[in-house]
PDB file of N, CA and C in Angstrom:
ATOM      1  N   UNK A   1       0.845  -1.163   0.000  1.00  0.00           N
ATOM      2  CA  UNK A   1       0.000   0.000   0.000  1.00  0.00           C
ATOM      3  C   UNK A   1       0.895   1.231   0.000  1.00  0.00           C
ATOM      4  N   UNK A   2       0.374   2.113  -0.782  1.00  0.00           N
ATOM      5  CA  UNK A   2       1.332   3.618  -0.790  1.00  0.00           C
ATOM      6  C   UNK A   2       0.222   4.681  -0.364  1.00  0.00           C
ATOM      7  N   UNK A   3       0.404   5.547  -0.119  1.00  0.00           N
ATOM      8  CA  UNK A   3      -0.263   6.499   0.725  1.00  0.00           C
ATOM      9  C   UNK A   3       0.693   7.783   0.266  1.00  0.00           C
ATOM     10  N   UNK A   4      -0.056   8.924   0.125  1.00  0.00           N
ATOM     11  CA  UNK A   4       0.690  10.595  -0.128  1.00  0.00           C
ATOM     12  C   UNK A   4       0.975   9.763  -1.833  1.00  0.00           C
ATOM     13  N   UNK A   5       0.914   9.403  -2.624  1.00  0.00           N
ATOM     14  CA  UNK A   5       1.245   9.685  -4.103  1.00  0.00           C
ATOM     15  C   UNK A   5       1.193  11.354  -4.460  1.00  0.00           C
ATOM     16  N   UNK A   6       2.120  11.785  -4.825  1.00  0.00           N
ATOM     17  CA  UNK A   6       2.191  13.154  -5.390  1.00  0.00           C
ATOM     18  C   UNK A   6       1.654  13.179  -6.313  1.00  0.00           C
ATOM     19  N   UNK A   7       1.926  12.051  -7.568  1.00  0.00           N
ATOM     20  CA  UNK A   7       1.065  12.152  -8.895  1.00  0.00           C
ATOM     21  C   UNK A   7       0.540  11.815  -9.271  1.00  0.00           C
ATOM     22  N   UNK A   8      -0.718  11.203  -8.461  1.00  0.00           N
ATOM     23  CA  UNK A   8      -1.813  10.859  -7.934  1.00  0.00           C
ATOM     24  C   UNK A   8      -2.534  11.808  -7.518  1.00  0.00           C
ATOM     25  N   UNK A   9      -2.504  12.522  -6.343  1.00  0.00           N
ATOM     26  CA  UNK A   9      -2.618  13.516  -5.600  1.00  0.00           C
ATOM     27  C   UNK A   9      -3.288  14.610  -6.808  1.00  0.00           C
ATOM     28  N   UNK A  10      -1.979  14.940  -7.400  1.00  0.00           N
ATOM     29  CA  UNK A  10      -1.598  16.374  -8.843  1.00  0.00           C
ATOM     30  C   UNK A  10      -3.190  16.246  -9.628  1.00  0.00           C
ATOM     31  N   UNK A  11      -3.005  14.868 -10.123  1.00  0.00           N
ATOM     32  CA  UNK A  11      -3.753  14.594 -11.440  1.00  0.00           C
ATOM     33  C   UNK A  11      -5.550  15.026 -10.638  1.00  0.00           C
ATOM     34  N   UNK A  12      -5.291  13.940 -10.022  1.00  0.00           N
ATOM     35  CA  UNK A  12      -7.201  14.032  -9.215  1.00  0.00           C
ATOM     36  C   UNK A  12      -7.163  15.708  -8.519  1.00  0.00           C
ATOM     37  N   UNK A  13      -6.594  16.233  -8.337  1.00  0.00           N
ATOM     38  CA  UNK A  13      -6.737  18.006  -7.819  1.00  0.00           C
ATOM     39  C   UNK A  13      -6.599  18.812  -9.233  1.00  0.00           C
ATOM     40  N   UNK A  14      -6.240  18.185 -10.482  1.00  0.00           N
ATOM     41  CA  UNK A  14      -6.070  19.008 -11.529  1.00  0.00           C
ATOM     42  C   UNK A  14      -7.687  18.744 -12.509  1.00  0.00           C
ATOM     43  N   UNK A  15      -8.436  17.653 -11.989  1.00  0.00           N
ATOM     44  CA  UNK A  15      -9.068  17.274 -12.523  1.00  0.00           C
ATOM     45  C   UNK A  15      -8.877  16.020 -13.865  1.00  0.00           C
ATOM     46  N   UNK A  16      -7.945  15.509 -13.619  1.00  0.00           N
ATOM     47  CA  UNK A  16      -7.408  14.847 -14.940  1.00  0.00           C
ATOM     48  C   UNK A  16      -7.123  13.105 -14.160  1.00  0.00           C
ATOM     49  N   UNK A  17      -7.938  12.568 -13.469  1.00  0.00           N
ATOM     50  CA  UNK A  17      -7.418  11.310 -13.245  1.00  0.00           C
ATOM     51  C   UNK A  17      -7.089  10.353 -14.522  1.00  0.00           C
ATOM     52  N   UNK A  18      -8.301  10.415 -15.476  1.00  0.00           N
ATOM     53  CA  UNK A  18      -7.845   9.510 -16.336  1.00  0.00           C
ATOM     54  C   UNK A  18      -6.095   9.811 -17.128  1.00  0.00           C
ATOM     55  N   UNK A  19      -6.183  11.031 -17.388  1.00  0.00           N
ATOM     56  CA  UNK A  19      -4.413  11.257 -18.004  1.00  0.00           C
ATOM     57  C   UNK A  19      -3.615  10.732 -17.118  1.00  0.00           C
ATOM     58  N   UNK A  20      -3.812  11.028 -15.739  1.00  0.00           N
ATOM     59  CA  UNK A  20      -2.670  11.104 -14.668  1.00  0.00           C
ATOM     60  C   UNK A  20      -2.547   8.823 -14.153  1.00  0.00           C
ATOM     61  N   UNK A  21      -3.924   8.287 -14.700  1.00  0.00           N
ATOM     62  CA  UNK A  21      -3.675   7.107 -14.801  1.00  0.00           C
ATOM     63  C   UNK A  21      -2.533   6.099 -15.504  1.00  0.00           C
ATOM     64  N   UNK A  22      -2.683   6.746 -16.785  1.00  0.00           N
ATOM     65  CA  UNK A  22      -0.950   6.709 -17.833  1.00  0.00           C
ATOM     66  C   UNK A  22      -0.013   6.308 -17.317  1.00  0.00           C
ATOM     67  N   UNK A  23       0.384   7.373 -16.141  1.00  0.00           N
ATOM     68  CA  UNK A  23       1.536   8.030 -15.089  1.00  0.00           C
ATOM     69  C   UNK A  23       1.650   6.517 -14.415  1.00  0.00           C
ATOM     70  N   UNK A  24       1.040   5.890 -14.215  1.00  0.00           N
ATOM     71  CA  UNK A  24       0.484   4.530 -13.542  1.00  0.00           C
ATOM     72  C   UNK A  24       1.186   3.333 -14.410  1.00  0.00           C
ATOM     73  N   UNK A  25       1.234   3.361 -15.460  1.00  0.00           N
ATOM     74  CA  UNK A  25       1.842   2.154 -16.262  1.00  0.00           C
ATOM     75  C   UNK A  25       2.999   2.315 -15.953  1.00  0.00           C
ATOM     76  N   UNK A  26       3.632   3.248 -15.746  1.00  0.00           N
ATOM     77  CA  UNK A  26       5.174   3.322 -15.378  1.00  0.00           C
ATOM     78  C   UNK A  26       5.422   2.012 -14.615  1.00  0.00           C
ATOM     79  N   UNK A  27       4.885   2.010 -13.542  1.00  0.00           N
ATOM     80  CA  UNK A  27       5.195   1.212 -12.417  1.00  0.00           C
ATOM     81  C   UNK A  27       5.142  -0.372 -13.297  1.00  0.00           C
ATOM     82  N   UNK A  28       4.225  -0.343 -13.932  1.00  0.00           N
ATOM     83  CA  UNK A  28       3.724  -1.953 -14.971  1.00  0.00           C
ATOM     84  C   UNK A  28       5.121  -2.336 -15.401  1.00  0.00           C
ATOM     85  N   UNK A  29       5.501  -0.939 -16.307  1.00  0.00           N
ATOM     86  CA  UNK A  29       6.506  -1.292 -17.343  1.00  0.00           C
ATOM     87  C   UNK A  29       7.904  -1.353 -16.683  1.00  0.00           C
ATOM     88  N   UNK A  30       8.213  -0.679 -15.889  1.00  0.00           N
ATOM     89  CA  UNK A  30       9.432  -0.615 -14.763  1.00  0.00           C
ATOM     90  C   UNK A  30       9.596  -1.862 -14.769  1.00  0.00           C
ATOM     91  N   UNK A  31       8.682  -2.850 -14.377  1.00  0.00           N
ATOM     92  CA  UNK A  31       8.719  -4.148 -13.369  1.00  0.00           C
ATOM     93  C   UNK A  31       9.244  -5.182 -14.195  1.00  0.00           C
ATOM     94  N   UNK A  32       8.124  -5.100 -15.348  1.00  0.00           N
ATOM     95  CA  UNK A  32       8.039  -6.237 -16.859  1.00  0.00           C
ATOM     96  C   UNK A  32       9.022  -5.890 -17.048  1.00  0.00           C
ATOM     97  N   UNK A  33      10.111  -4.713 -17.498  1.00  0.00           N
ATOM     98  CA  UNK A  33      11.488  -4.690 -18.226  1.00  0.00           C
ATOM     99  C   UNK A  33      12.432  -5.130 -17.541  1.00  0.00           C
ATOM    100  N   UNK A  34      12.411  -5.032 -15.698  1.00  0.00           N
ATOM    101  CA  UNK A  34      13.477  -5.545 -15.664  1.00  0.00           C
ATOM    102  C   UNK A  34      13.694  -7.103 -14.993  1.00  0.00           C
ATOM    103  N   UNK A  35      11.732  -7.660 -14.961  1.00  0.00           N
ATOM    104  CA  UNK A  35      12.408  -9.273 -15.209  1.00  0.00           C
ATOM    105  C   UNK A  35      10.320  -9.648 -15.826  1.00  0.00           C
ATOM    106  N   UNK A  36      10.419  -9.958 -17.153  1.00  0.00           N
ATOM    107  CA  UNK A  36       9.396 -10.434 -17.407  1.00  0.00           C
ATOM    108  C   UNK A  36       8.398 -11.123 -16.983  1.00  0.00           C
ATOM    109  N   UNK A  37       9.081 -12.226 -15.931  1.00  0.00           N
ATOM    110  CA  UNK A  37       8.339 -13.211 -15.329  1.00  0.00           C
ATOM    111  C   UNK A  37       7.101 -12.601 -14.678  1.00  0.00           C
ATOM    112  N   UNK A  38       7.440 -11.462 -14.318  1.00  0.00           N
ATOM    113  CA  UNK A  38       6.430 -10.838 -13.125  1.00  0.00           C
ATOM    114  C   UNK A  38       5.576  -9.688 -13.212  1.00  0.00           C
ATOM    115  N   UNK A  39       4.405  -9.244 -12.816  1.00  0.00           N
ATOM    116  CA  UNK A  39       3.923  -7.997 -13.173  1.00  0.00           C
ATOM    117  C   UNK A  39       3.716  -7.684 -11.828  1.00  0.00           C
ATOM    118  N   UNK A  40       3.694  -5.992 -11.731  1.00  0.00           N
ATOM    119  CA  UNK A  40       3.544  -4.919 -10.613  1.00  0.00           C
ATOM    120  C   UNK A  40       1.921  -4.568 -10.704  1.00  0.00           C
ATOM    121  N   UNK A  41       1.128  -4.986 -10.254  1.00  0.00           N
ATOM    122  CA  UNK A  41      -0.507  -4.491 -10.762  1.00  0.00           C
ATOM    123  C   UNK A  41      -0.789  -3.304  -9.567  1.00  0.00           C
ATOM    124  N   UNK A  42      -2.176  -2.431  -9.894  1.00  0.00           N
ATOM    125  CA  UNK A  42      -2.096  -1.605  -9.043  1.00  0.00           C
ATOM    126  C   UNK A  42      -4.014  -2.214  -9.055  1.00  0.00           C
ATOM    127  N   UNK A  43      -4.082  -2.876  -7.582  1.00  0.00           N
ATOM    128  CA  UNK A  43      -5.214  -3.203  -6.999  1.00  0.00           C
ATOM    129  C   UNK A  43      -6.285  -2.364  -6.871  1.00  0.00           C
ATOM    130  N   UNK A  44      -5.674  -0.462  -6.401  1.00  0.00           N
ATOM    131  CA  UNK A  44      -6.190   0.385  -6.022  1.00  0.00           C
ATOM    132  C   UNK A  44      -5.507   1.824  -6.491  1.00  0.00           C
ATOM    133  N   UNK A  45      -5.710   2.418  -6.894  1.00  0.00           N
ATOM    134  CA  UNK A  45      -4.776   3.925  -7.394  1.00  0.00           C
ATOM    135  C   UNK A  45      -5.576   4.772  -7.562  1.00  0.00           C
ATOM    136  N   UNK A  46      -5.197   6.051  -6.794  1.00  0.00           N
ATOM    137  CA  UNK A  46      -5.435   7.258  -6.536  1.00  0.00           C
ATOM    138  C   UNK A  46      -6.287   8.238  -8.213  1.00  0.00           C
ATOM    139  N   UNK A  47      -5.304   7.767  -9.007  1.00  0.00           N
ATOM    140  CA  UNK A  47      -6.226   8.424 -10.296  1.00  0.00           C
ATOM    141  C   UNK A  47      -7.405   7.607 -10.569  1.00  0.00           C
ATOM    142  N   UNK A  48      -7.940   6.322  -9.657  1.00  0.00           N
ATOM    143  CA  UNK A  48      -9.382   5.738 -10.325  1.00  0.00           C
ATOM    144  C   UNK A  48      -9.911   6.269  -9.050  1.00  0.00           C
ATOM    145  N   UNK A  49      -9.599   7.131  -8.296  1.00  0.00           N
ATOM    146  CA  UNK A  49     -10.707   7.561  -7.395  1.00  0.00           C
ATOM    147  C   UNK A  49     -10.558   6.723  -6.270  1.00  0.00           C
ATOM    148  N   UNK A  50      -9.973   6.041  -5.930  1.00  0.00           N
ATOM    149  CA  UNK A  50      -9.423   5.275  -4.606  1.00  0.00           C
ATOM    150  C   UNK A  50      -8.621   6.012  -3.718  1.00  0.00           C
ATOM    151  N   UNK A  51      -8.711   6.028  -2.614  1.00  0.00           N
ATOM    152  CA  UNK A  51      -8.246   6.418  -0.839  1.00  0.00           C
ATOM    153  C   UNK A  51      -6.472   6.401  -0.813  1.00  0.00           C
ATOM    154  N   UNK A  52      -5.817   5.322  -1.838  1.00  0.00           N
ATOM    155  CA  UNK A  52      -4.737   4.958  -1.486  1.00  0.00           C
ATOM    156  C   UNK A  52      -4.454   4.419  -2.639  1.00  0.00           C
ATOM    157  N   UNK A  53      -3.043   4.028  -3.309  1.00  0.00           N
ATOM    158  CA  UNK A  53      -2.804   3.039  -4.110  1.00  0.00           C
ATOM    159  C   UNK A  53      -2.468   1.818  -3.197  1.00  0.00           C
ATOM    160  N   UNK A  54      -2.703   0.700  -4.157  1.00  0.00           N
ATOM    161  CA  UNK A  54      -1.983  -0.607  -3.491  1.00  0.00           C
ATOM    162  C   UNK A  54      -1.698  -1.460  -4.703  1.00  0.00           C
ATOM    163  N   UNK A  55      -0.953  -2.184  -4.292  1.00  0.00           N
ATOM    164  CA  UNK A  55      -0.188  -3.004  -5.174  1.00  0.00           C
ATOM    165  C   UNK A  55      -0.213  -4.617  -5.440  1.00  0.00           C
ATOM    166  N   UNK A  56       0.403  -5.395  -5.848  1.00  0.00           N
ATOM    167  CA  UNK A  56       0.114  -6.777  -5.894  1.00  0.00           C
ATOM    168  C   UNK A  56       1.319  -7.150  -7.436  1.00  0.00           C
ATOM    169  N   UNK A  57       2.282  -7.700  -6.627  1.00  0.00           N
ATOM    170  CA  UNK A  57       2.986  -8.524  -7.884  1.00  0.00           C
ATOM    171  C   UNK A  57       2.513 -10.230  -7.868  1.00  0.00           C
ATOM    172  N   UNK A  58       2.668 -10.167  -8.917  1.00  0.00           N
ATOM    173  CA  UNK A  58       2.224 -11.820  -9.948  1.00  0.00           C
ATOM    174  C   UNK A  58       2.971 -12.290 -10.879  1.00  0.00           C
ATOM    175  N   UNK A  59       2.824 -13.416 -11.341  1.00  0.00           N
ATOM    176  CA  UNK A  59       3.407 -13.866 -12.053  1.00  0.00           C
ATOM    177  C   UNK A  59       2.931 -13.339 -13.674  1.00  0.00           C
ATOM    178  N   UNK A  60       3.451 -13.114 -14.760  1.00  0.00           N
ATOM    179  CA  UNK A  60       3.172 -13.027 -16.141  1.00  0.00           C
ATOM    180  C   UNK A  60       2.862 -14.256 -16.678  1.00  0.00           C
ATOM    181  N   UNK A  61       1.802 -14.099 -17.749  1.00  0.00           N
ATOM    182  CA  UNK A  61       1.371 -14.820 -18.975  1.00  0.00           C
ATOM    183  C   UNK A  61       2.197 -15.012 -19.916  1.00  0.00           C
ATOM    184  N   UNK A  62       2.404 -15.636 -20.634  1.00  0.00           N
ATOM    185  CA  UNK A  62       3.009 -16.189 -21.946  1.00  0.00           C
ATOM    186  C   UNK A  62       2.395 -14.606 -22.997  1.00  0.00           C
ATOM    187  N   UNK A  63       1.304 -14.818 -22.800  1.00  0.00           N
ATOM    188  CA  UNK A  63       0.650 -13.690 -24.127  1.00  0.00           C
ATOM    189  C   UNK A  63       0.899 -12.147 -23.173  1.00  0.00           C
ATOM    190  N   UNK A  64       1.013 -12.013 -21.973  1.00  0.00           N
ATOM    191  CA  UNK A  64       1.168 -11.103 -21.401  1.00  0.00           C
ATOM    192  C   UNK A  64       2.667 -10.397 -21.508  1.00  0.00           C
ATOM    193  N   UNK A  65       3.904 -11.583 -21.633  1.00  0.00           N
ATOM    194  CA  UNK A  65       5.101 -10.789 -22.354  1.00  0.00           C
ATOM    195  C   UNK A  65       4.986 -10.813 -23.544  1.00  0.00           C
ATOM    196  N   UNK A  66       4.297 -11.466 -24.342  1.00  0.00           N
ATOM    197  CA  UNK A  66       4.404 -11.110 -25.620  1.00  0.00           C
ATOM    198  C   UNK A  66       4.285  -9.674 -26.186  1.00  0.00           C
ATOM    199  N   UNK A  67       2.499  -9.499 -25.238  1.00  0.00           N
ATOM    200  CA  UNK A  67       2.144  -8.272 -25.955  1.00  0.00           C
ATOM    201  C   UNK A  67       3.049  -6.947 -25.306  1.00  0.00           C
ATOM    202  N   UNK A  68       3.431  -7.096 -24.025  1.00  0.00           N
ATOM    203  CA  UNK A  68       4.220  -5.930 -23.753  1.00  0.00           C
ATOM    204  C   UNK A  68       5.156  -5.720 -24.487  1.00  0.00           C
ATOM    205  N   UNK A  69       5.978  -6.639 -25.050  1.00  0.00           N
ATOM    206  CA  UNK A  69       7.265  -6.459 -26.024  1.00  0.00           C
ATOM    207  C   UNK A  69       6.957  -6.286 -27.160  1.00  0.00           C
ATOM    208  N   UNK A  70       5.600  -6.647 -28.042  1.00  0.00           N
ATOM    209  CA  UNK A  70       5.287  -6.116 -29.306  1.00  0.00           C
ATOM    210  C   UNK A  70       5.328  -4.624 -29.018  1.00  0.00           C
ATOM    211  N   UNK A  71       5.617  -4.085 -30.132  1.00  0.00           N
ATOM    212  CA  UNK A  71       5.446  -2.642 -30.432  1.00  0.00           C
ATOM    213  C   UNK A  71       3.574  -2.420 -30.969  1.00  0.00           C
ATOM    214  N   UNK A  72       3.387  -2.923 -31.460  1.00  0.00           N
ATOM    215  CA  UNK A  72       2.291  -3.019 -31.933  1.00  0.00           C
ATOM    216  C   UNK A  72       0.804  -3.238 -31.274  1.00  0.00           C
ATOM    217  N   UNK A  73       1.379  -3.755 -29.925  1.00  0.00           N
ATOM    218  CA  UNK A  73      -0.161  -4.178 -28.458  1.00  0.00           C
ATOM    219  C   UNK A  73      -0.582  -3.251 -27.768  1.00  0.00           C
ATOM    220  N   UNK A  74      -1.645  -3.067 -27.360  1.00  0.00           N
ATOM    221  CA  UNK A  74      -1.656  -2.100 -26.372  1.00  0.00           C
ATOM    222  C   UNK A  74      -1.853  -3.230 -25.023  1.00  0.00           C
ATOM    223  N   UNK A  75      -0.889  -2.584 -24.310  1.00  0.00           N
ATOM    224  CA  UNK A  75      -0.492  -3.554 -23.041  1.00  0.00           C
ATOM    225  C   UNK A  75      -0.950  -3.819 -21.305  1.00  0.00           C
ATOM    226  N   UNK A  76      -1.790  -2.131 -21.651  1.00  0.00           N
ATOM    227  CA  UNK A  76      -2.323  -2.033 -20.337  1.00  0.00           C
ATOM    228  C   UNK A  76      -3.361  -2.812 -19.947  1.00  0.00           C
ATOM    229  N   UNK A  77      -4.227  -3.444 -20.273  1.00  0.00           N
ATOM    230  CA  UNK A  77      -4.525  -4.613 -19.522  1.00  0.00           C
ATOM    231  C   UNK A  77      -3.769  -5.397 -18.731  1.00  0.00           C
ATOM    232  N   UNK A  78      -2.912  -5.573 -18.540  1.00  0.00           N
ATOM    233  CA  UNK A  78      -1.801  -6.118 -18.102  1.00  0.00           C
ATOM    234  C   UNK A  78      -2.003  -5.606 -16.424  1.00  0.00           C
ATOM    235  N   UNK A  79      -2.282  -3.950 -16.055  1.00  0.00           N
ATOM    236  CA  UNK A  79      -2.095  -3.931 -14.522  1.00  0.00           C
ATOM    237  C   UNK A  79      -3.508  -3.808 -14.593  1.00  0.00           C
ATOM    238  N   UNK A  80      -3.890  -5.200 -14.437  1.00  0.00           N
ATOM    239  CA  UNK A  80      -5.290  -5.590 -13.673  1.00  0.00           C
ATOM    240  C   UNK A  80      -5.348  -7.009 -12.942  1.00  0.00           C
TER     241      UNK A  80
END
């Protein structure tokens, strides 16, 4: 669980959660690049209107590294 997100915080006081959600894959893609096996999901995050973020790592899919490493996927399904 994380608590005080700044850019979290920014986005939902700017009115912009959905943009400031984006900001959120970071954490996805951080994780997947530096060992595939695993994904960083966000259970709860501040830009969907939730109290707090929280977190949850897992294991990756076969089609789940695929599509992150295509150029061509859109990948965010992935932090769910």
């Amino acid at each position: 669980m994380a608590r005080g997100c700044v850019m979290g915080k920014y986005w939902n006081e700017m009115g912009m959660g959905e943009l400031g959600r984006l900001y959120c894959f970071v954490d996805v893609a951080k994780y997947m690049a530096f060992n595939p096996d695993y994904k960083l999901v966000h259970l709860k995050a501040l830009p969907d209107g939730d109290e707090y973020c929280e977190f949850a790592i897992r294991l990756t899919t076969e089609q789940e590294k695929k599509d992150f490493f295509d150029e061509d996927k859109d990948w965010r399904y992935i932090d769910r």
